[in-house]
PDB file of N, CA and C in Angstrom:
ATOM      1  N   UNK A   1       0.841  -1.171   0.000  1.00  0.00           N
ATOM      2  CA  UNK A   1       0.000   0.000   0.000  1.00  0.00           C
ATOM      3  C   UNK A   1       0.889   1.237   0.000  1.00  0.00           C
ATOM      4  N   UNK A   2       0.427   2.052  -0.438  1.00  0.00           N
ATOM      5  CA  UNK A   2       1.174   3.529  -1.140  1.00  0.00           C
ATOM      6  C   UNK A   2       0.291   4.553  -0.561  1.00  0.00           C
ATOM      7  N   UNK A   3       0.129   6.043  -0.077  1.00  0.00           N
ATOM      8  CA  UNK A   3      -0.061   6.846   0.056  1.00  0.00           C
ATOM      9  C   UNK A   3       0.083   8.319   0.448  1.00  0.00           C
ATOM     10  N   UNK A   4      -0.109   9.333  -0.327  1.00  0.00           N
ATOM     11  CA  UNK A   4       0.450  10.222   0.123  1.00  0.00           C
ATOM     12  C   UNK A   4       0.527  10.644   1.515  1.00  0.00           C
ATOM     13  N   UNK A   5      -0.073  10.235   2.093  1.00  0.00           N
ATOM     14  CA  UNK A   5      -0.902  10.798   3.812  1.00  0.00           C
ATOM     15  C   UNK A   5       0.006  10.239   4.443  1.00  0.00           C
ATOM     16  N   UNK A   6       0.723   9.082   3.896  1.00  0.00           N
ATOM     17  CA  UNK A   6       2.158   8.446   4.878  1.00  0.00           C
ATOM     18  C   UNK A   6       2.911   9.119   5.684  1.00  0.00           C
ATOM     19  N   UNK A   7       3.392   9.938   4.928  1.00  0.00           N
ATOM     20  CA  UNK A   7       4.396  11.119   5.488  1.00  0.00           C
ATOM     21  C   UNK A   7       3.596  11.959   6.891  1.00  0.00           C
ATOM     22  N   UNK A   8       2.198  12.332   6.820  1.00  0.00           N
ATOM     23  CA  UNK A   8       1.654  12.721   7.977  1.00  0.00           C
ATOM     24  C   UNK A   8       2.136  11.964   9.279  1.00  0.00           C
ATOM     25  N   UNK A   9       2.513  11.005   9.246  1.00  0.00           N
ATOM     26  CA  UNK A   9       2.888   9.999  10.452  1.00  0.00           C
ATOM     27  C   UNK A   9       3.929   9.127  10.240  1.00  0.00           C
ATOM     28  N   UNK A  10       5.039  10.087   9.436  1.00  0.00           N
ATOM     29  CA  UNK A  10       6.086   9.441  10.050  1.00  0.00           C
ATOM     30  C   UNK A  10       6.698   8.427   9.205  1.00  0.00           C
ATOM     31  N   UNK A  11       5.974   8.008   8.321  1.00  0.00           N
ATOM     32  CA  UNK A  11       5.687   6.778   7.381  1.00  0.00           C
ATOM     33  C   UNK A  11       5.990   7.486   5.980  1.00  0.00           C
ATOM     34  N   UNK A  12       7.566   6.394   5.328  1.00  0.00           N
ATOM     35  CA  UNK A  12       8.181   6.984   4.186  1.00  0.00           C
ATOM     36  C   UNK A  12       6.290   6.530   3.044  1.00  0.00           C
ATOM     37  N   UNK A  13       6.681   7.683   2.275  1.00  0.00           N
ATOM     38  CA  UNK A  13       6.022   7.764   0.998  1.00  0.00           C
ATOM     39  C   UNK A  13       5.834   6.876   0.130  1.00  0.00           C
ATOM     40  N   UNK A  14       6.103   5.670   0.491  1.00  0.00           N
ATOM     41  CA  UNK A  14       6.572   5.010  -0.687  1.00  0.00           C
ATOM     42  C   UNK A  14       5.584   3.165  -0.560  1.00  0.00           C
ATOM     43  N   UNK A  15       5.796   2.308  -1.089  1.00  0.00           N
ATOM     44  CA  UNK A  15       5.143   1.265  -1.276  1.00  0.00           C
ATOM     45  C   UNK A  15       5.209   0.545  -0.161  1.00  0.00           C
ATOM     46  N   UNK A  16       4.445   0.373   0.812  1.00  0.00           N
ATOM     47  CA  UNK A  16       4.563  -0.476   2.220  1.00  0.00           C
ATOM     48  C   UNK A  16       4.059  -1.781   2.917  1.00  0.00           C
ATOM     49  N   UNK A  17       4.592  -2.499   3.292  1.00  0.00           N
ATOM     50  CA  UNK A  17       3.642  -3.673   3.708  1.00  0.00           C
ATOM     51  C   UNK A  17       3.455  -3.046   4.830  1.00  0.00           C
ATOM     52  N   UNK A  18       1.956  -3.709   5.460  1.00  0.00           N
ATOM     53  CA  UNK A  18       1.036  -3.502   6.827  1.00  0.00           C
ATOM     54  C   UNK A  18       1.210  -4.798   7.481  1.00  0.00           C
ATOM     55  N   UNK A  19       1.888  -4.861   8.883  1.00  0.00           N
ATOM     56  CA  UNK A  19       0.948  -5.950   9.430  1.00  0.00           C
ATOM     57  C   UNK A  19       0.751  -5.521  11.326  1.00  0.00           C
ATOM     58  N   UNK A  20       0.225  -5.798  11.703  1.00  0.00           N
ATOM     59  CA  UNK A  20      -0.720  -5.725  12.927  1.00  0.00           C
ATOM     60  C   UNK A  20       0.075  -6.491  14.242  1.00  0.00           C
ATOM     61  N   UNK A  21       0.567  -5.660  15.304  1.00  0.00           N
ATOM     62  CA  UNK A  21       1.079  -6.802  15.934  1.00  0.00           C
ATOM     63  C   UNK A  21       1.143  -5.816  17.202  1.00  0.00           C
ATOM     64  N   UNK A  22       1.706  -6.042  18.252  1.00  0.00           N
ATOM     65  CA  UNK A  22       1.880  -5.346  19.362  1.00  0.00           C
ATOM     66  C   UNK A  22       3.277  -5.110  19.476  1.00  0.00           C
ATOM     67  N   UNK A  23       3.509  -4.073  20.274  1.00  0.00           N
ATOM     68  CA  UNK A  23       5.026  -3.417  20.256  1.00  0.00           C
ATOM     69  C   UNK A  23       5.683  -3.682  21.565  1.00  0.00           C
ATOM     70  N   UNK A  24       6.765  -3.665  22.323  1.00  0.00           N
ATOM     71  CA  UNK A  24       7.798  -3.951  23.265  1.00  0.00           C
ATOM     72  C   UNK A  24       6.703  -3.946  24.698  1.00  0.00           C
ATOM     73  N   UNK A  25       5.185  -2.783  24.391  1.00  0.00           N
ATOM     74  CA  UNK A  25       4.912  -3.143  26.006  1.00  0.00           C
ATOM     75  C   UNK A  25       3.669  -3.262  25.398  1.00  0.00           C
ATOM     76  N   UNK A  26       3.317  -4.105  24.622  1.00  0.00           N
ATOM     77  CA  UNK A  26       2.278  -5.149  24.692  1.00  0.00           C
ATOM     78  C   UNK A  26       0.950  -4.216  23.886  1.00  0.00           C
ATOM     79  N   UNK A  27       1.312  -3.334  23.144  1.00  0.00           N
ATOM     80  CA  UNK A  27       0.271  -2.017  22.381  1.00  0.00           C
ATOM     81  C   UNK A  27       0.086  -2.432  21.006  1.00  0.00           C
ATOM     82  N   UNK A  28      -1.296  -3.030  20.622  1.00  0.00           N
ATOM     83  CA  UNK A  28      -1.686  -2.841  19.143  1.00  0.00           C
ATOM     84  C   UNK A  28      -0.673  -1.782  18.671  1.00  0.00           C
ATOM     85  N   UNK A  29      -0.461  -2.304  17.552  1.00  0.00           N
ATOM     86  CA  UNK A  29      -0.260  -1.003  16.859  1.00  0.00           C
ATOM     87  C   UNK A  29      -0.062  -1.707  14.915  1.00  0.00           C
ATOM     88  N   UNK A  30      -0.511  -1.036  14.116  1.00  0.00           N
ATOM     89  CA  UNK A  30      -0.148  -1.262  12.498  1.00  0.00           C
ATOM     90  C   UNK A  30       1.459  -0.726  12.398  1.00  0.00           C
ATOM     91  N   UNK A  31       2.034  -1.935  11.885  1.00  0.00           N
ATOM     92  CA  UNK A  31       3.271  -1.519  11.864  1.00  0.00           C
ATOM     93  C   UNK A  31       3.543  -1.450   9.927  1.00  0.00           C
ATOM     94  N   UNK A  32       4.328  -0.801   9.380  1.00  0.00           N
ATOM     95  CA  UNK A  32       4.376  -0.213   7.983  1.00  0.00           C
ATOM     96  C   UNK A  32       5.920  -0.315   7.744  1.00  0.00           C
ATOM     97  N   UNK A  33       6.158  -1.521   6.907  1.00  0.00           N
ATOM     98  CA  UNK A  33       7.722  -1.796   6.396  1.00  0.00           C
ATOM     99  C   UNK A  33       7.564  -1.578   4.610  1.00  0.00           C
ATOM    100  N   UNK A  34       8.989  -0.601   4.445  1.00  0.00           N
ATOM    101  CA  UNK A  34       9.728  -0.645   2.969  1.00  0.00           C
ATOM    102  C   UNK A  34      10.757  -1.094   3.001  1.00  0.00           C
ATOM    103  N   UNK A  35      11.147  -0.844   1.927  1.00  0.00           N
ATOM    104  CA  UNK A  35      12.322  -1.507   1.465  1.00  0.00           C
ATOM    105  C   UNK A  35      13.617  -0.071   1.702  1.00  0.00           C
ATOM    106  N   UNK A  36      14.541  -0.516   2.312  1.00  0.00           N
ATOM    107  CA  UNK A  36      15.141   0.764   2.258  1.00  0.00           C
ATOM    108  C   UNK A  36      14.991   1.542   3.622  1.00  0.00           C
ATOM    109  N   UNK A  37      13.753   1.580   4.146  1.00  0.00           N
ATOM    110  CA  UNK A  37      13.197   2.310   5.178  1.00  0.00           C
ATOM    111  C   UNK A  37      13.092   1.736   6.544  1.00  0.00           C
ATOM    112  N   UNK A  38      13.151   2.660   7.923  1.00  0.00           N
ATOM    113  CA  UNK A  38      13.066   1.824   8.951  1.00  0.00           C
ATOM    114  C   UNK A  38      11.558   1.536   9.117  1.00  0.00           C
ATOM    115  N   UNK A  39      11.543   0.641   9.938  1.00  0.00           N
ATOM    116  CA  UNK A  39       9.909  -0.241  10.577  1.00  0.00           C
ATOM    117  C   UNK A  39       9.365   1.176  11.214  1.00  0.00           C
ATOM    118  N   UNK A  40       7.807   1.297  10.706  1.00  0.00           N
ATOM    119  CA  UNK A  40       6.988   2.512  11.251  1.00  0.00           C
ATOM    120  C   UNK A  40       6.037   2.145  11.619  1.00  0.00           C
ATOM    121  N   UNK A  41       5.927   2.273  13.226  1.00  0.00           N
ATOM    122  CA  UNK A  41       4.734   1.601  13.948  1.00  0.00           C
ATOM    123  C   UNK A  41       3.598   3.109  14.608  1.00  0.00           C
ATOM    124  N   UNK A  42       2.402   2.498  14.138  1.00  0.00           N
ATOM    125  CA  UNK A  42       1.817   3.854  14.265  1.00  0.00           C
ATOM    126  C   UNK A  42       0.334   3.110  14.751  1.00  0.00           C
ATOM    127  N   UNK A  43       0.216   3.858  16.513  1.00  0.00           N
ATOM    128  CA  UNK A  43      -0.988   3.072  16.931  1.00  0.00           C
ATOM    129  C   UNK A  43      -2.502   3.155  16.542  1.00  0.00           C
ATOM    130  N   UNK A  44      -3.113   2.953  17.294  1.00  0.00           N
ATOM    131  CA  UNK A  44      -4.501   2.222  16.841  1.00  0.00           C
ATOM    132  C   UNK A  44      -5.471   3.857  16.836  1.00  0.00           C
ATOM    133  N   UNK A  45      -4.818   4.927  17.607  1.00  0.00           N
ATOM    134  CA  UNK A  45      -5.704   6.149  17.360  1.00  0.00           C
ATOM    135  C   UNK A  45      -5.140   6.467  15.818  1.00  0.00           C
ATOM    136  N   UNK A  46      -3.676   7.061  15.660  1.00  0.00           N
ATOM    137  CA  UNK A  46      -2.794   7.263  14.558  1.00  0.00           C
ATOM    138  C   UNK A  46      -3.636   6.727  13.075  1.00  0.00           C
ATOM    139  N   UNK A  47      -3.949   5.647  13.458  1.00  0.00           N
ATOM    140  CA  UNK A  47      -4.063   4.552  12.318  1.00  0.00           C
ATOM    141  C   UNK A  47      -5.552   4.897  11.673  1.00  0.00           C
ATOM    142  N   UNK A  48      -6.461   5.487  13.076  1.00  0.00           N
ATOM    143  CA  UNK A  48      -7.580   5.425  12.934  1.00  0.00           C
ATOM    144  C   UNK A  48      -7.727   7.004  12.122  1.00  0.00           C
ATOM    145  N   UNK A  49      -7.081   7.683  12.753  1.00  0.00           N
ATOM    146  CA  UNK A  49      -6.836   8.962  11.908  1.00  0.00           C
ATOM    147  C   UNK A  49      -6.282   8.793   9.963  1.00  0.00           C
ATOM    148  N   UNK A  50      -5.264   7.999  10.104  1.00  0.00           N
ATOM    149  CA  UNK A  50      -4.991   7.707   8.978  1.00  0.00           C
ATOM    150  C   UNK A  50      -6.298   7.071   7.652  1.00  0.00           C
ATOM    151  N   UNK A  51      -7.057   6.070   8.503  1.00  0.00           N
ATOM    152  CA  UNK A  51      -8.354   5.751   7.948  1.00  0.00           C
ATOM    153  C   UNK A  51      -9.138   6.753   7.631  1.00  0.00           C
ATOM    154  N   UNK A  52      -9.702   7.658   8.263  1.00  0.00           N
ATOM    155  CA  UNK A  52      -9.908   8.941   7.772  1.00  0.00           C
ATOM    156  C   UNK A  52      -9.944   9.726   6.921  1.00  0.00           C
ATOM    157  N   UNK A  53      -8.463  10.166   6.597  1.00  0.00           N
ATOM    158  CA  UNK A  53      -7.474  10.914   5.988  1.00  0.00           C
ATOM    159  C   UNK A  53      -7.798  10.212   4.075  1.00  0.00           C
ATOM    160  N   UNK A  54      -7.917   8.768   4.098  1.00  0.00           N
ATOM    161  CA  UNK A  54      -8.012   8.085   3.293  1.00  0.00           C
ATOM    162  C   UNK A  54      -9.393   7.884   2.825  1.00  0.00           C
ATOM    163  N   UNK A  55     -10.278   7.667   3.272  1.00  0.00           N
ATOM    164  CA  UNK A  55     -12.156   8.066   3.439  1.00  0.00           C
ATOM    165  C   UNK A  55     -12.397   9.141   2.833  1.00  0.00           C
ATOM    166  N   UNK A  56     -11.911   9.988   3.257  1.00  0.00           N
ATOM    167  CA  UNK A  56     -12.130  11.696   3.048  1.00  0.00           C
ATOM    168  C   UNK A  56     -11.699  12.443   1.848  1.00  0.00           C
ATOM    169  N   UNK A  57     -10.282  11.295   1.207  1.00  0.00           N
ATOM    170  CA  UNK A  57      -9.907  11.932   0.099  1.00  0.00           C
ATOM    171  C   UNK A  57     -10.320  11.059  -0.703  1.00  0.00           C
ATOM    172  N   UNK A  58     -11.547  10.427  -0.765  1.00  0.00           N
ATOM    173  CA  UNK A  58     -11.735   9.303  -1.681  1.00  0.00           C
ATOM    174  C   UNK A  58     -11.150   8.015  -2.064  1.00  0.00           C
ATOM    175  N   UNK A  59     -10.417   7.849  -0.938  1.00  0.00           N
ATOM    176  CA  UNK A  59      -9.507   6.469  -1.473  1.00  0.00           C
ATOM    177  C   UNK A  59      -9.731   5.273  -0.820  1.00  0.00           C
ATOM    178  N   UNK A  60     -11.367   4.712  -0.934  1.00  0.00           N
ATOM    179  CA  UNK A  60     -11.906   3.784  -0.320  1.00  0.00           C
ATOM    180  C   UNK A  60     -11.276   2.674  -0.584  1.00  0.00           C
ATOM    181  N   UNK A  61     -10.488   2.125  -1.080  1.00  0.00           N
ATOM    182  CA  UNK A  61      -9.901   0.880  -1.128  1.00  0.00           C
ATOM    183  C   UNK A  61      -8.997   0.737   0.076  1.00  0.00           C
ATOM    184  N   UNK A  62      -7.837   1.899   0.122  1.00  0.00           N
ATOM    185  CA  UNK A  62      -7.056   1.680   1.009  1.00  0.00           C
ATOM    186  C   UNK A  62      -7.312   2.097   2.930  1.00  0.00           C
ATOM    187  N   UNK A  63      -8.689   2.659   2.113  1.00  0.00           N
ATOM    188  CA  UNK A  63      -9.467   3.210   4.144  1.00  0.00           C
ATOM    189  C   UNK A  63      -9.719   1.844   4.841  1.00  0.00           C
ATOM    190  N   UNK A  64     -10.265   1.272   3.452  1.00  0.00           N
ATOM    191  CA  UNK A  64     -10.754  -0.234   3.828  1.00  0.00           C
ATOM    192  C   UNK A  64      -9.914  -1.550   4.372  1.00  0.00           C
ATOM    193  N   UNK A  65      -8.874  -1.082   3.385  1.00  0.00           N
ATOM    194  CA  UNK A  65      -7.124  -2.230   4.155  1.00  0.00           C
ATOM    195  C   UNK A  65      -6.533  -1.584   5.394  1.00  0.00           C
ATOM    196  N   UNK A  66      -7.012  -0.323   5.609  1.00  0.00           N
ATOM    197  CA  UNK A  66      -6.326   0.268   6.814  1.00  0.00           C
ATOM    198  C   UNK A  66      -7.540   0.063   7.908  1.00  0.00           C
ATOM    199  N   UNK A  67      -8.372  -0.269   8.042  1.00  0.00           N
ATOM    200  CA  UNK A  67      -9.674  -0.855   8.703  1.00  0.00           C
ATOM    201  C   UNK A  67      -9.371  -1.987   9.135  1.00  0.00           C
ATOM    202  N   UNK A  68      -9.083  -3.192   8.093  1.00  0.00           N
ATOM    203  CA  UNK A  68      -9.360  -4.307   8.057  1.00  0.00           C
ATOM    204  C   UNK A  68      -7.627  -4.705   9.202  1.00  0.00           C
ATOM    205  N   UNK A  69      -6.646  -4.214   8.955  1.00  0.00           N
ATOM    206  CA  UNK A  69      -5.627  -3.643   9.883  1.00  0.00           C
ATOM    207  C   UNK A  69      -6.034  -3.605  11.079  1.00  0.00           C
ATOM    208  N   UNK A  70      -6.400  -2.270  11.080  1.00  0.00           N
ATOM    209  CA  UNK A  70      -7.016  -2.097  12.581  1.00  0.00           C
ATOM    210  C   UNK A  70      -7.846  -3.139  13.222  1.00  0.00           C
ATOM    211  N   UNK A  71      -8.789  -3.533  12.543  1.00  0.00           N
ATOM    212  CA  UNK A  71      -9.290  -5.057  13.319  1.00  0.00           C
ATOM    213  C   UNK A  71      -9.121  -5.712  14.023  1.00  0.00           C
ATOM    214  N   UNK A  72      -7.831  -6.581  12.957  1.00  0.00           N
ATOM    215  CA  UNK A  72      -6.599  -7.281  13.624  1.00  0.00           C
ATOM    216  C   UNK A  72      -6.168  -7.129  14.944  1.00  0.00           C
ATOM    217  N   UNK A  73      -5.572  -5.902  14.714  1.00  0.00           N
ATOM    218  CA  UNK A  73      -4.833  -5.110  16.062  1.00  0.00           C
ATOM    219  C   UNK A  73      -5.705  -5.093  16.882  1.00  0.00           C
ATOM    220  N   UNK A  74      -7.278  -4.534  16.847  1.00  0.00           N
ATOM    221  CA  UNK A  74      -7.837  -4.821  18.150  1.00  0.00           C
ATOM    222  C   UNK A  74      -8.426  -6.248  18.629  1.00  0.00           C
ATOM    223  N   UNK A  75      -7.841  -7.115  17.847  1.00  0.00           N
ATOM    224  CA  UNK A  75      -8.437  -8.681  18.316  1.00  0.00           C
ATOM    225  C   UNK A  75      -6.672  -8.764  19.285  1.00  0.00           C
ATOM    226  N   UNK A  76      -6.059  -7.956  19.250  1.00  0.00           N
ATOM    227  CA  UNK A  76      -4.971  -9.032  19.825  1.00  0.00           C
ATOM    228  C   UNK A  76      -4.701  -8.571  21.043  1.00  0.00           C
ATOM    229  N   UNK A  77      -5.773  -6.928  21.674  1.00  0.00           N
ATOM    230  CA  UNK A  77      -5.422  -6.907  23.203  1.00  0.00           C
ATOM    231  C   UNK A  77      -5.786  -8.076  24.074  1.00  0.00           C
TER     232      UNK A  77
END
């Protein structure tokens, strides 16, 4: 997944895998790996904002993978 709104949080610009996992003290969070780039973990409010951001500018496909993300993450508190 690709989007411009990346950069809002931290998250290089560029083509990213998503996956869902908890961080060092046990926190959902969508974590966002490139190639090239360090690991960008951005939590479950962040993320939810990001869903948003993506809704709003019309880009229902990827509001929807960033949803389906978030899910995840909240099945694993």
């Amino acid at each position: 997944m690709k989007s411009e709104f990346f950069s809002m949080f931290g998250i290089p610009p560029t083509e990213c895998e998503i996956e869902a996992r908890k961080d060092e003290l046990g926190v959902p969070r969508l974590w966002f790996r490139s190639t090239g780039n360090p690991l960008v973990g951005l939590d479950l409010t962040g993320a939810t904002q990001l869903q948003h951001l993506l809704t709003d500018a019309g880009e229902a496909n990827q509001a929807n993978e960033i949803g389906q993300h978030i899910a995840k993450a909240q099945h694993l508190r």
